[in-house]
Protein backbone atom coordinates (compact mmCIF):
# COMPACT_ATOMS: atom_id res chain seq x y z
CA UNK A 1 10.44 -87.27 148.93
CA UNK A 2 7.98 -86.82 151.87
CA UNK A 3 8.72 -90.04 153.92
CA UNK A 4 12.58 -89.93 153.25
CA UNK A 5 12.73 -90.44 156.41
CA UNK A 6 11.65 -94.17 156.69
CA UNK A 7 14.78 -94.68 154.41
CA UNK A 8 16.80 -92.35 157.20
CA UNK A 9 19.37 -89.60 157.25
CA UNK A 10 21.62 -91.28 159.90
CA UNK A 11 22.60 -94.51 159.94
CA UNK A 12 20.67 -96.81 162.77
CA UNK A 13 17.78 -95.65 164.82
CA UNK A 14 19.61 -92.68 165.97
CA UNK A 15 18.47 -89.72 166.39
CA UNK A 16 19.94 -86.75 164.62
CA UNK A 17 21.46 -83.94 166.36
CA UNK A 18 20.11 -80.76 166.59
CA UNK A 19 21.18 -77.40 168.28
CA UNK A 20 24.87 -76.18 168.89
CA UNK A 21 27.66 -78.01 168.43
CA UNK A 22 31.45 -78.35 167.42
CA UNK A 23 32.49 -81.66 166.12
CA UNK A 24 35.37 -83.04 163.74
CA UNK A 25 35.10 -85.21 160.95
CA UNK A 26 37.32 -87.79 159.36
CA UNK A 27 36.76 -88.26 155.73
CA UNK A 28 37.77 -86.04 153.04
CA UNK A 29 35.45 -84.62 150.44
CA UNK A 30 36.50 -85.80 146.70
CA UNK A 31 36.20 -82.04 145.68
CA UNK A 32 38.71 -81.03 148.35
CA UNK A 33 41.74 -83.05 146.93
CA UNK A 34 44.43 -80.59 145.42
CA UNK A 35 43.78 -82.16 142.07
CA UNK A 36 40.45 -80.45 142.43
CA UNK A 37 41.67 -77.65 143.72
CA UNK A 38 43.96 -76.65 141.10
CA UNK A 39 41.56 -77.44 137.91
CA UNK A 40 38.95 -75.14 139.95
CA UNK A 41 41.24 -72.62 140.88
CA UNK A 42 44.69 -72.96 139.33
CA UNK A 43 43.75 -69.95 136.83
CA UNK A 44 43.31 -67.55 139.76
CA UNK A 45 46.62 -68.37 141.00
CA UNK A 46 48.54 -69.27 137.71
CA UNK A 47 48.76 -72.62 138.74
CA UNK A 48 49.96 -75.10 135.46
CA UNK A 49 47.95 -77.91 134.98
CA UNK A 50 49.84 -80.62 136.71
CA UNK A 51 50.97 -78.12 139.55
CA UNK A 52 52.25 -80.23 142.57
CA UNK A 53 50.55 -80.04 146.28
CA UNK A 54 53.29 -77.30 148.33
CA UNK A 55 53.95 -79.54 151.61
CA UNK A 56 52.83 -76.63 154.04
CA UNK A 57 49.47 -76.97 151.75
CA UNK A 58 48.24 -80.36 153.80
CA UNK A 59 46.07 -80.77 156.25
CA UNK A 60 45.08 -83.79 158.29
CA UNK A 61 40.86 -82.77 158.54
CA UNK A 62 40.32 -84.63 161.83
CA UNK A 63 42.34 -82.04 163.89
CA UNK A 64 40.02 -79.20 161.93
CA UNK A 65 37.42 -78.47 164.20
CA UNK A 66 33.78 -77.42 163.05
CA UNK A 67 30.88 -75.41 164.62
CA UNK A 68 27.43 -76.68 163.31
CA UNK A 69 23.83 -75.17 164.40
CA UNK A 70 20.72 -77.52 163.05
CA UNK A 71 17.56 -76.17 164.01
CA UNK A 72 15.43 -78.27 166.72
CA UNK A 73 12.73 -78.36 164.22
CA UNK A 74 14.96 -80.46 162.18
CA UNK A 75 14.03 -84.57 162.17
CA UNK A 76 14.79 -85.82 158.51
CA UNK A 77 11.19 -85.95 157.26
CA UNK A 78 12.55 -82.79 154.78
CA UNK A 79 15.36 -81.60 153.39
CA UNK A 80 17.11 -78.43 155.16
CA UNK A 81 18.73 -75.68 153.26
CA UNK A 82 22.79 -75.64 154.17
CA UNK A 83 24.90 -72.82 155.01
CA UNK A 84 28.64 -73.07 154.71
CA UNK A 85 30.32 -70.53 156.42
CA UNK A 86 33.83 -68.67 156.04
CA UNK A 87 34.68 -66.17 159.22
CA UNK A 88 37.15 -63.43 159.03
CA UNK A 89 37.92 -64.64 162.64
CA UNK A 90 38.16 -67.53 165.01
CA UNK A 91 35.17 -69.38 165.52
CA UNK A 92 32.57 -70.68 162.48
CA UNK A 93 29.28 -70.37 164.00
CA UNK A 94 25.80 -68.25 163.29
CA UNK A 95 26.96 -64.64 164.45
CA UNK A 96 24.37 -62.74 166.59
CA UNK A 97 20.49 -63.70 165.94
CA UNK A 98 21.53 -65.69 162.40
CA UNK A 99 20.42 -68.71 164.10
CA UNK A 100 16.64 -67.33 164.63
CA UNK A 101 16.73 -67.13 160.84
CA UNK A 102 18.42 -70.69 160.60
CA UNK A 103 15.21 -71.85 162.44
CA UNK A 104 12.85 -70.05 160.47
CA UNK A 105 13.86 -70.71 157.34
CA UNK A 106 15.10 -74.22 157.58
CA UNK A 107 19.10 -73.75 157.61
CA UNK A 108 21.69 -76.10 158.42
CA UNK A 109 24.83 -74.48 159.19
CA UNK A 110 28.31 -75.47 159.20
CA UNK A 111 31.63 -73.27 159.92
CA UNK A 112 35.28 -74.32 160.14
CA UNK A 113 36.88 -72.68 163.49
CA UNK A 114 39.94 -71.91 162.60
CA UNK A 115 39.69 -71.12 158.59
CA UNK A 116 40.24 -67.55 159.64
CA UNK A 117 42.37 -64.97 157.68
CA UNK A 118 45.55 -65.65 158.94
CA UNK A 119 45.10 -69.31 156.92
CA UNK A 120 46.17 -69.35 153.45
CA UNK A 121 42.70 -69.77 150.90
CA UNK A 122 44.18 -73.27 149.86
CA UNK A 123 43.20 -74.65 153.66
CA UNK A 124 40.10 -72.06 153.87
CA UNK A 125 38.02 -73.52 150.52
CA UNK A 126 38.98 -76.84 151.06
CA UNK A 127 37.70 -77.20 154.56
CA UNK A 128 34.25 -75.93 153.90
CA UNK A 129 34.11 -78.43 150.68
CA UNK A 130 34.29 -80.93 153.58
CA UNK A 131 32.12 -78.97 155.54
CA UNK A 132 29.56 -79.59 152.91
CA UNK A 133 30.56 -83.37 152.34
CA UNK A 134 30.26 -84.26 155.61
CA UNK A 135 27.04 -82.83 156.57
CA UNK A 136 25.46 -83.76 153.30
CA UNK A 137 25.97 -87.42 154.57
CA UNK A 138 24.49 -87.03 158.15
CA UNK A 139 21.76 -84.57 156.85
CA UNK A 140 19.04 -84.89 154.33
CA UNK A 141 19.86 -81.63 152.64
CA UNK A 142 18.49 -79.80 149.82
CA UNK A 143 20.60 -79.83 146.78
CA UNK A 144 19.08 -76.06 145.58
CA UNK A 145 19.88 -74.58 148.95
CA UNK A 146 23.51 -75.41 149.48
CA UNK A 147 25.17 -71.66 150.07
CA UNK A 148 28.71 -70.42 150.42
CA UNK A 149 28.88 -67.49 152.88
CA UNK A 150 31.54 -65.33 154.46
CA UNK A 151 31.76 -62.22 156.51
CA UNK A 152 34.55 -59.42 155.59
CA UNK A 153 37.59 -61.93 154.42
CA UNK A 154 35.69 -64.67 154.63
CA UNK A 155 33.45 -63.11 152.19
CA UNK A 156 36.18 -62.43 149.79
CA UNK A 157 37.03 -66.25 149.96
CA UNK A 158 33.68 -67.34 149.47
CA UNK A 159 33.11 -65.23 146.85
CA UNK A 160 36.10 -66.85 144.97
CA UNK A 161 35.23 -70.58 145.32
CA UNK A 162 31.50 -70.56 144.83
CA UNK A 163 31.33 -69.86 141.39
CA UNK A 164 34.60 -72.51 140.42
CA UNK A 165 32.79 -74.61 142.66
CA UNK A 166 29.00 -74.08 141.51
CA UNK A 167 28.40 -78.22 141.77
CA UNK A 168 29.27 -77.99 145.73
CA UNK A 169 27.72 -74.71 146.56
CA UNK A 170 24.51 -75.32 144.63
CA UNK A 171 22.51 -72.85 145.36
CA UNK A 172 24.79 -69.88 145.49
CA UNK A 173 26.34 -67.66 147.92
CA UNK A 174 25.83 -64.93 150.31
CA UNK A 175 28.70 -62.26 150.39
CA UNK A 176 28.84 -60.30 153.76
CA UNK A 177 30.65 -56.78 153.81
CA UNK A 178 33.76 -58.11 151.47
CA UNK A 179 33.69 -59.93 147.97
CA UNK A 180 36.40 -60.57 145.41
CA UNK A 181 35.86 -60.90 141.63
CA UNK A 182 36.27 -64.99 140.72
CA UNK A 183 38.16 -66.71 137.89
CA UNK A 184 36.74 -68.91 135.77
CA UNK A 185 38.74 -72.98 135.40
CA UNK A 186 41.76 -72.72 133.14
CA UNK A 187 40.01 -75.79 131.54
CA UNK A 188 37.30 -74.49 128.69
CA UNK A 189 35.31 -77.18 128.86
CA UNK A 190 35.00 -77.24 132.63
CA UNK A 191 34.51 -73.46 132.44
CA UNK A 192 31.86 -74.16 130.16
CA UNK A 193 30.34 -76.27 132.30
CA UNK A 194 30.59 -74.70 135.49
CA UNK A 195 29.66 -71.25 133.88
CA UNK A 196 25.69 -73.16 133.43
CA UNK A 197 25.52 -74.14 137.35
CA UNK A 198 26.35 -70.88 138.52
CA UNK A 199 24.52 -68.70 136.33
CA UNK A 200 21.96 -70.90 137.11
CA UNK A 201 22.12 -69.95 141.00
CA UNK A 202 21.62 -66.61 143.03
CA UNK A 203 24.15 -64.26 144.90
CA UNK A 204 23.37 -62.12 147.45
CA UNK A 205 25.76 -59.08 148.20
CA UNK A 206 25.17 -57.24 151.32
CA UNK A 207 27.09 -54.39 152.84
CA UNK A 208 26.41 -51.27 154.92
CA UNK A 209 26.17 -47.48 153.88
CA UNK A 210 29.34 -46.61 155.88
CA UNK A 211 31.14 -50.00 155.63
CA UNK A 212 35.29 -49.12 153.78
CA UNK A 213 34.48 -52.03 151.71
CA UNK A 214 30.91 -50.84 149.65
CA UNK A 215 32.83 -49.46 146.61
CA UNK A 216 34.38 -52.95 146.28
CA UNK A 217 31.12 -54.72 146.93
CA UNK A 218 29.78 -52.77 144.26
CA UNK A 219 32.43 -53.71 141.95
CA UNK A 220 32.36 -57.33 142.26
CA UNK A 221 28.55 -57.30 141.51
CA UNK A 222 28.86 -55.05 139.12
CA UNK A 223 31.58 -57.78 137.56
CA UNK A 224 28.74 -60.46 137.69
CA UNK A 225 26.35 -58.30 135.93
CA UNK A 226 28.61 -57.90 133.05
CA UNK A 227 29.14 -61.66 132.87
CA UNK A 228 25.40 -61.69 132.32
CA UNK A 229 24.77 -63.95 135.68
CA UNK A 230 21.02 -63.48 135.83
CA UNK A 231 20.07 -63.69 139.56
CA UNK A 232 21.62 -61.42 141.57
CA UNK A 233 20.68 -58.97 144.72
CA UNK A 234 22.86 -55.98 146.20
CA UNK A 235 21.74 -54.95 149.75
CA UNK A 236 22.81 -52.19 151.52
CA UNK A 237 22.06 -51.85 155.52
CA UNK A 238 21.54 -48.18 156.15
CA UNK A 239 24.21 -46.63 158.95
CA UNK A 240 26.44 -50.08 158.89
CA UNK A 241 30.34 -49.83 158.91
CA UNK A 242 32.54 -52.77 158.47
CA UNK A 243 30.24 -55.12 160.95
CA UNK A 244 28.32 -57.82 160.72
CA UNK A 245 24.91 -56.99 159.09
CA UNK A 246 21.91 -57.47 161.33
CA UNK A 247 19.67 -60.33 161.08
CA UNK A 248 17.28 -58.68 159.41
CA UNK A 249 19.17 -57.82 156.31
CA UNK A 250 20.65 -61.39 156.89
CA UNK A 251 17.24 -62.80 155.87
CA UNK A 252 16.91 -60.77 153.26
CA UNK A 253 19.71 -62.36 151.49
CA UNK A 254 18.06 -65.91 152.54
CA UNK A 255 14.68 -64.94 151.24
CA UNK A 256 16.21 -63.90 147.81
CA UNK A 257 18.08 -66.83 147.20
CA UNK A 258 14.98 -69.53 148.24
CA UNK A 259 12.78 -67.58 146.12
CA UNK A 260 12.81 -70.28 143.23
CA UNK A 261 12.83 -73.09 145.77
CA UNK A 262 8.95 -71.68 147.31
CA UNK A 263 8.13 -70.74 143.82
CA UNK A 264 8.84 -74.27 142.44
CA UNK A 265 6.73 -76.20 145.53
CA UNK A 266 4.02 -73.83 144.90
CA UNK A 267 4.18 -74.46 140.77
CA UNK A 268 4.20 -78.41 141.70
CA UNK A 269 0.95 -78.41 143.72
CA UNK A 270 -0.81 -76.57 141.19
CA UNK A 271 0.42 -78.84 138.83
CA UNK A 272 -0.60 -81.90 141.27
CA UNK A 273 -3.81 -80.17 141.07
CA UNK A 274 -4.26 -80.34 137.46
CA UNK A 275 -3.08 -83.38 137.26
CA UNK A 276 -5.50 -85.48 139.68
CA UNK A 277 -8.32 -83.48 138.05
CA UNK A 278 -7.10 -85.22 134.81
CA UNK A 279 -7.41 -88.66 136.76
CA UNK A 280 -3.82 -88.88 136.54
CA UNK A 281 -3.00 -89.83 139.97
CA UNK A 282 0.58 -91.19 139.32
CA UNK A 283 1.90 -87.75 137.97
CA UNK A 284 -0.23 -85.43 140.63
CA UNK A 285 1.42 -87.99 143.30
CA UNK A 286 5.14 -87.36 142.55
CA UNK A 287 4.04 -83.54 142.05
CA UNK A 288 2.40 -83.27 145.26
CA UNK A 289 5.46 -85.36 146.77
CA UNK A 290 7.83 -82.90 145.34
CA UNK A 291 5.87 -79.78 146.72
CA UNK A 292 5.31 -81.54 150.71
CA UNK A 293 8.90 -81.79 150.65
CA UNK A 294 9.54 -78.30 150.67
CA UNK A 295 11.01 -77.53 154.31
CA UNK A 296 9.95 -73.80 153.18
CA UNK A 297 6.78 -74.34 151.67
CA UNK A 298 4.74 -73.75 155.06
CA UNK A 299 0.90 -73.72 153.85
CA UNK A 300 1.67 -74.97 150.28
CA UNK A 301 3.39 -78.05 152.02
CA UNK A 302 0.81 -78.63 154.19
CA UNK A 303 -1.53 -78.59 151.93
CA UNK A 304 0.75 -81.04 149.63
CA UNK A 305 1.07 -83.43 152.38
CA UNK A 306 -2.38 -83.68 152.50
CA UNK A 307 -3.19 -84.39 149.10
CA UNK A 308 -0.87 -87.38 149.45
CA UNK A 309 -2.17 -88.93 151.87
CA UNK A 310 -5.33 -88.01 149.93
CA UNK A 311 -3.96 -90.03 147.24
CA UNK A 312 -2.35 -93.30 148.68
CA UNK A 313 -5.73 -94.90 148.84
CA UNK A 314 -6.38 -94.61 145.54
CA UNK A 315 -3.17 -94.88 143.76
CA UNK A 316 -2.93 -98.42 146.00
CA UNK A 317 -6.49 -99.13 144.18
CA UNK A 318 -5.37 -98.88 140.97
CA UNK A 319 -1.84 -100.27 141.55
CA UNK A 320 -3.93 -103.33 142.64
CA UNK A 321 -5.76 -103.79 139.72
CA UNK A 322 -2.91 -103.70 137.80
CA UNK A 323 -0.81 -106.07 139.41
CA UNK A 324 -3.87 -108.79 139.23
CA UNK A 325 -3.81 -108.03 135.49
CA UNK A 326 0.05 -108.36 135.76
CA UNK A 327 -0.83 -111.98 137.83
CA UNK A 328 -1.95 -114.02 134.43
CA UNK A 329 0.97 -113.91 132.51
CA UNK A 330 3.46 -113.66 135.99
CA UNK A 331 7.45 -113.07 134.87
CA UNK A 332 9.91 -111.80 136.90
CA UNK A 333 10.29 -108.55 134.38
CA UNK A 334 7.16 -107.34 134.41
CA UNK A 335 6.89 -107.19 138.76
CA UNK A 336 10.60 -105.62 138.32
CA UNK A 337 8.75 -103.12 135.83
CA UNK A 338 5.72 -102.63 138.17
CA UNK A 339 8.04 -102.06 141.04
CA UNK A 340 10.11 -99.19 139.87
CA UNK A 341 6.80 -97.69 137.88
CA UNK A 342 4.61 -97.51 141.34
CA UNK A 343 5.44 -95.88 144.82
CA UNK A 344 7.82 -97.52 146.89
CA UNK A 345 5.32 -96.85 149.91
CA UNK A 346 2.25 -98.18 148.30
CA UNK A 347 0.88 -101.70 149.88
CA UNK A 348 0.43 -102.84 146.54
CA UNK A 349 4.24 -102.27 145.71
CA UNK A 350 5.32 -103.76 148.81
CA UNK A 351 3.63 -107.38 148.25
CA UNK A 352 5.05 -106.81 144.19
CA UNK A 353 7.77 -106.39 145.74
CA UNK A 354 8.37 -109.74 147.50
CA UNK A 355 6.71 -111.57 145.20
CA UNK A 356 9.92 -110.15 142.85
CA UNK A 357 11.70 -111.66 146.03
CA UNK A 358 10.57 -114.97 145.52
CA UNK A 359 10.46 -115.08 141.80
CA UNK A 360 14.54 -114.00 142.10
CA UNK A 361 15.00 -117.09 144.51
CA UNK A 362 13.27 -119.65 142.25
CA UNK A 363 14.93 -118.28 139.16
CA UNK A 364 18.41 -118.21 141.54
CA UNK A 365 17.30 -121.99 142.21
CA UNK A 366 17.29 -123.16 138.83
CA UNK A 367 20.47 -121.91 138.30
CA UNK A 368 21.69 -125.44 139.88
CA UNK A 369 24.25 -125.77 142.62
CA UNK A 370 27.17 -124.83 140.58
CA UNK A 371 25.87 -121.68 138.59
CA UNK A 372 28.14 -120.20 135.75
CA UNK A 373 29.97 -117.28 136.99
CA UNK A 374 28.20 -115.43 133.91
CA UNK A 375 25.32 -117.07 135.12
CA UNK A 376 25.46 -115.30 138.32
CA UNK A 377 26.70 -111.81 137.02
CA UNK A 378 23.30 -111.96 134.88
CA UNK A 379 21.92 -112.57 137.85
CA UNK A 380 23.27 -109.99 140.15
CA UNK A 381 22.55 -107.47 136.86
CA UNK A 382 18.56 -108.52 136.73
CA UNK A 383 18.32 -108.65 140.09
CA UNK A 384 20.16 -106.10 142.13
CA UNK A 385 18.22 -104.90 144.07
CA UNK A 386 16.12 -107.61 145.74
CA UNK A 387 17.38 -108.96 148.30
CA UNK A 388 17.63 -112.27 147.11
CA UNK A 389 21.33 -110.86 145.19
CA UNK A 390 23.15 -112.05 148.93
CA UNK A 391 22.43 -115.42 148.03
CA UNK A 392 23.95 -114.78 144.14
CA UNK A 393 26.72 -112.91 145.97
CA UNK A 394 27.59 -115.95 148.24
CA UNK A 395 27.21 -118.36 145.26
CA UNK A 396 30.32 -116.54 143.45
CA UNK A 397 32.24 -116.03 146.29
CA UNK A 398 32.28 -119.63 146.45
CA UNK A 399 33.85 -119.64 142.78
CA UNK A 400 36.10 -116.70 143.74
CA UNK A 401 37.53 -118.51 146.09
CA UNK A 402 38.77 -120.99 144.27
CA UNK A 403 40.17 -118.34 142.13
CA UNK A 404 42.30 -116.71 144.48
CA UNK A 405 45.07 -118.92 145.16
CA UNK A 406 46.21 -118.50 141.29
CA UNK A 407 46.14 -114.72 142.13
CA UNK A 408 47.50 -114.62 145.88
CA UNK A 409 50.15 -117.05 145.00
CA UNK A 410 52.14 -114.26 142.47
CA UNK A 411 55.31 -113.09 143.89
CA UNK A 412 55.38 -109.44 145.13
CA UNK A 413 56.15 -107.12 142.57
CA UNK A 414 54.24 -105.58 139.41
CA UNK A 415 53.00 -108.80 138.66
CA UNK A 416 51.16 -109.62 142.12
CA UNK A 417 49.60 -106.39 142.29
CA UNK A 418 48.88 -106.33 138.69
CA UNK A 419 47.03 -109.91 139.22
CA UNK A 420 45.33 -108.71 142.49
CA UNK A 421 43.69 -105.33 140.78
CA UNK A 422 42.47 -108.02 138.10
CA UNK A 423 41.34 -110.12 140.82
CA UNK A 424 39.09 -107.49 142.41
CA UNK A 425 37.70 -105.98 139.26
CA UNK A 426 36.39 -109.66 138.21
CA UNK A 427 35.09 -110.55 141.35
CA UNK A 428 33.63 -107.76 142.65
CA UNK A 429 31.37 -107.55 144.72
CA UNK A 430 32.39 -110.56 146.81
CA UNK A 431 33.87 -111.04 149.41
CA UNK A 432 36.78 -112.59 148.62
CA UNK A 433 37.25 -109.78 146.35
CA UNK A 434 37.37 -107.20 149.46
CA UNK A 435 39.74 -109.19 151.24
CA UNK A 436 41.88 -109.14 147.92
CA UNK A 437 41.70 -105.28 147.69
CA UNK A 438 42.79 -104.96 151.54
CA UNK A 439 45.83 -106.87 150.96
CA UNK A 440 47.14 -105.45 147.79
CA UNK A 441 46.48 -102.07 149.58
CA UNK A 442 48.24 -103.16 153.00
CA UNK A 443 50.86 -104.86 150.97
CA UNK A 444 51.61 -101.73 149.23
CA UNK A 445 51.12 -99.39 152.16
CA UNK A 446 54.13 -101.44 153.43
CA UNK A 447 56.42 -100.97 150.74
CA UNK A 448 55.53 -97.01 150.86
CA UNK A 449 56.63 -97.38 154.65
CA UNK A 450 59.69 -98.73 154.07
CA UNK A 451 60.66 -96.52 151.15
CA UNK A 452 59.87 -93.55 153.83
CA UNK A 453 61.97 -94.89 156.28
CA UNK A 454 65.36 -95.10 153.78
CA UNK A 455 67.74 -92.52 155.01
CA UNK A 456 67.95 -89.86 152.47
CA UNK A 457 65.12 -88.35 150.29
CA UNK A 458 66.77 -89.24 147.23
CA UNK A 459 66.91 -93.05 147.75
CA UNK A 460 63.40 -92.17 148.98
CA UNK A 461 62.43 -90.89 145.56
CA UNK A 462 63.84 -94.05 143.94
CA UNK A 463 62.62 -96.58 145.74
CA UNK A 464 58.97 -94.68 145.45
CA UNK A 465 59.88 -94.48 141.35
CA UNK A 466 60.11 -97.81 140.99
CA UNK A 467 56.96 -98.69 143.46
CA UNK A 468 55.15 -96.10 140.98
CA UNK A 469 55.68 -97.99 138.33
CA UNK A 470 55.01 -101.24 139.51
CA UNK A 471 51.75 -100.29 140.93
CA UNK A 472 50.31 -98.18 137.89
CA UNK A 473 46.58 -99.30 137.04
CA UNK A 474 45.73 -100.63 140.73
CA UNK A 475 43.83 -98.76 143.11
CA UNK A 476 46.66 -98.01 145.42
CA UNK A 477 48.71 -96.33 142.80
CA UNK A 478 47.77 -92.99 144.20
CA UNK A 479 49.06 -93.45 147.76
CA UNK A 480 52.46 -94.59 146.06
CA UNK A 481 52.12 -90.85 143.93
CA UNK A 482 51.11 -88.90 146.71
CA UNK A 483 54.46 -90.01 148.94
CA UNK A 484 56.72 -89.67 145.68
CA UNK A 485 55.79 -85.77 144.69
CA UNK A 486 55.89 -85.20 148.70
CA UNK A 487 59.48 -86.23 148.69
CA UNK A 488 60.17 -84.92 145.45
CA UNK A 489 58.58 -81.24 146.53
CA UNK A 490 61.39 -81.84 149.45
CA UNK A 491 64.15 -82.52 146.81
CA UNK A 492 62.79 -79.02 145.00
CA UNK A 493 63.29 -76.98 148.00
CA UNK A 494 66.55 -78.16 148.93
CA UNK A 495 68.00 -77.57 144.96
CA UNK A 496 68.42 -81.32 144.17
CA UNK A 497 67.18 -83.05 141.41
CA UNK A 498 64.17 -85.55 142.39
């Protein structure tokens, strides 16, 4: 959307930060976990199904450092392509002039430092997972131009998690001077499924005349060719050995990959086109939208951008007219209806909009001053998104607080946290219902501690056995599960029984 940026990538007023940089980050990426890993990748390494985490096979992510580049050109207002990167050595950042390409063809890019070769793949795919994760939440970045890419061994790893991984890396991959044939999930449905994403994206392999590793370049995309993937590219830099290719050839694997991105901005503005001929200004707005957001677009953007603002007058117009029609038989559905039909950014939709506000507060009104709690959950479901659903909110914490004593008064034990889960899932989203969450989780954090701190691993395992089953069906059950197979991984390697 053109003005994503009102909404903002960053959180506050802040700017975001462009240029070089190395940073860390703290949270983990759902599609890093080694649950993850092994359904994605178990069949490469003849993992079983419920294969347990190896201890030397965690990693804590805020002592993994990364080196980003985000060109200066970057401020929010579009969507950036995203690079994540895999070196053979030390260091994660845009070799030679690959930033000069990052600027001119709108590239994010993000390398881990120290997923070199000498790190097992296990640390290597999982860090540039949350590579991706994290940037994706401080950048607005472009779902179709999310790319895997590795140089020599780092090629060879990226070429083996971006197909098992098509839904992170959704856009493809660029393989630089080393690739490695892929295995498909041990799971056939998730095969199935993950076999569609990637075929739907584009691979770029790129190697030099002279480079050792050409005749296996050329096998691997000969591989992919067999497997019918459809959009594929092989380059070959004339006089290269085993180096990094040039820039040039560099953007030739960028060009080929955004090809469908251009070609779809330039099919929606002369769809917009056709549209607003047809006087259907509603449909040529969202095309136009969807071609001006094209950070690669360059004229056919431009020219987007200004059909929009084209537009707004005259979309507003008829948005107008409708919403006085809307005015003589006035419910709170139809301005939620006219709302989410019209353009957030419209005039028009803003006063619908809080008039929706203050139909939600006289409907919350006649609720009374003791509302049903299904009274309020109806509510919170009509009205969600209005602002006005604070004022709901605070009207059932009141009745989840006098709740909670029934459930915080259960003795520790199955029972309490058993009650507490309950707790949170019927009172959500109050909060009373956080602070119920916290303490079942701190509660149970404890009792992990002090089964941790027993002095053998097997009275460790017990004690964690009987905490597993105790906290089965609450949130915190997995914490309790990750310290038992820990410990019980232990009791494998030293030939006891866990």
């Amino acid at each position: 959307m053109i003005l994503w940026s009102v909404v903002g990538c960053l959180t506050g007023a802040d700017a975001p930060r462009t240029g070089r940089y190395t940073t860390t980050f703290s949270e983990r990426s759902p599609m890093s976990s080694w649950a993850m890993y092994v359904e994605r990748m178990g069949a490469l390494y003849n993992f079983p199904k419920d294969q347990a985490e190896p201890s030397n096979a965690s990693y804590e992510l805020t002592q993994e450092p990364y080196d980003i580049y985000v060109p200066k050109s970057y401020d929010g207002s579009v969507p950036y392509g995203l690079i994540a990167y895999v070196n053979s050595g030390l260091g994660g950042g845009p070799p030679g002039k690959y930033a000069e390409i990052c600027d001119q063809h709108k590239l994010i890019w993000v390398g881990g430092t120290k997923i070199d070769n000498d790190r097992t793949p296990w640390f290597r795919i999982r860090l540039s997972i949350d590579g991706v994760h994290n940037i994706r939440a401080r950048y607005h970045i472009d779902n179709q131009r999310i790319y895997a890419m590795g140089q020599s061994g780092g090629g060879r790893v990226a070429s083996r998690m971006a197909v098992p991984f098509a839904d992170v890396f959704s856009g493809g991959a660029i393989y630089l001077i080393g690739c490695n044939p892929f295995r498909a999930p041990a799971d056939k449905a998730v095969a199935t499924r993950i076999d569609a994403l990637a075929k739907a994206n584009r691979f770029a392999f790129v190697t030099g005349s002279e480079d050792y590793n050409k005749p296996g370049t050329i096998d691997v995309h000969a591989d992919y060719r067999g497997q019918k993937f459809p959009h594929l590219i092989y380059l070959e830099q004339p006089g290269l050995d085993h180096n990094t290719p040039s820039a040039e050839w560099f953007e030739k694997a960028v060009v080929f990959n955004d090809a469908p991105v251009l070609a779809g901005a330039t099919a929606a503005l002369t769809q917009g086109k056709d549209l607003e001929t047809k006087k259907k200004h509603r449909e040529a707005y969202a095309a136009y939208q969807q071609a001006a957001s094209c950070a690669i677009a360059g004229d056919v953007a431009m020219e987007a951008a200004s059909a929009v603002s084209r537009l707004v007058p005259v979309l507003d117009g008829e948005a107008a007219t409708e919403l006085t029609k809307l005015a003589e038989k006035l419910s709170g559905a139809a301005v939620r209806t006219f709302v989410q039909k019209w353009p957030a950014e419209l005039p028009t939709t803003t006063k619908a909009r809080d008039l929706g506000e203050r139909l939600a507060g006289e409907e919350l009104d006649k609720l009374g001053a003791k509302p049903t709690v299904s009274a309020l959950r109806g509510f919170l479901k009509t009205w969600g998104g209005y602002a006005v659903r604070e004022r709901a909110i605070s009207a059932l914490d009141l009745l989840a607080k006098d709740a909670w004593p029934k459930a915080e008064t259960v003795k520790p034990g199955a029972a309490r946290w058993k009650a507490l889960a309950k707790f949170v899932e019927d009172w959500s989203p109050t909060p009373t219902a956080d602070l119920a969450a916290k303490i079942s989780a701190d509660e149970i954090a404890t009792k992990v501690s002090e089964a941790e701190a027993l002095a053998t691993d097997g009275a460790k395992a017990q004690r964690l056995k009987l905490l597993y089953g105790e906290t089965k069906g609450t949130p915190a059950n997995s914490a309790v599960q990750t310290a038992l197979i820990a410990v019980a991984l232990r009791l494998q390697e030293a030939g006891a029984k866990p």
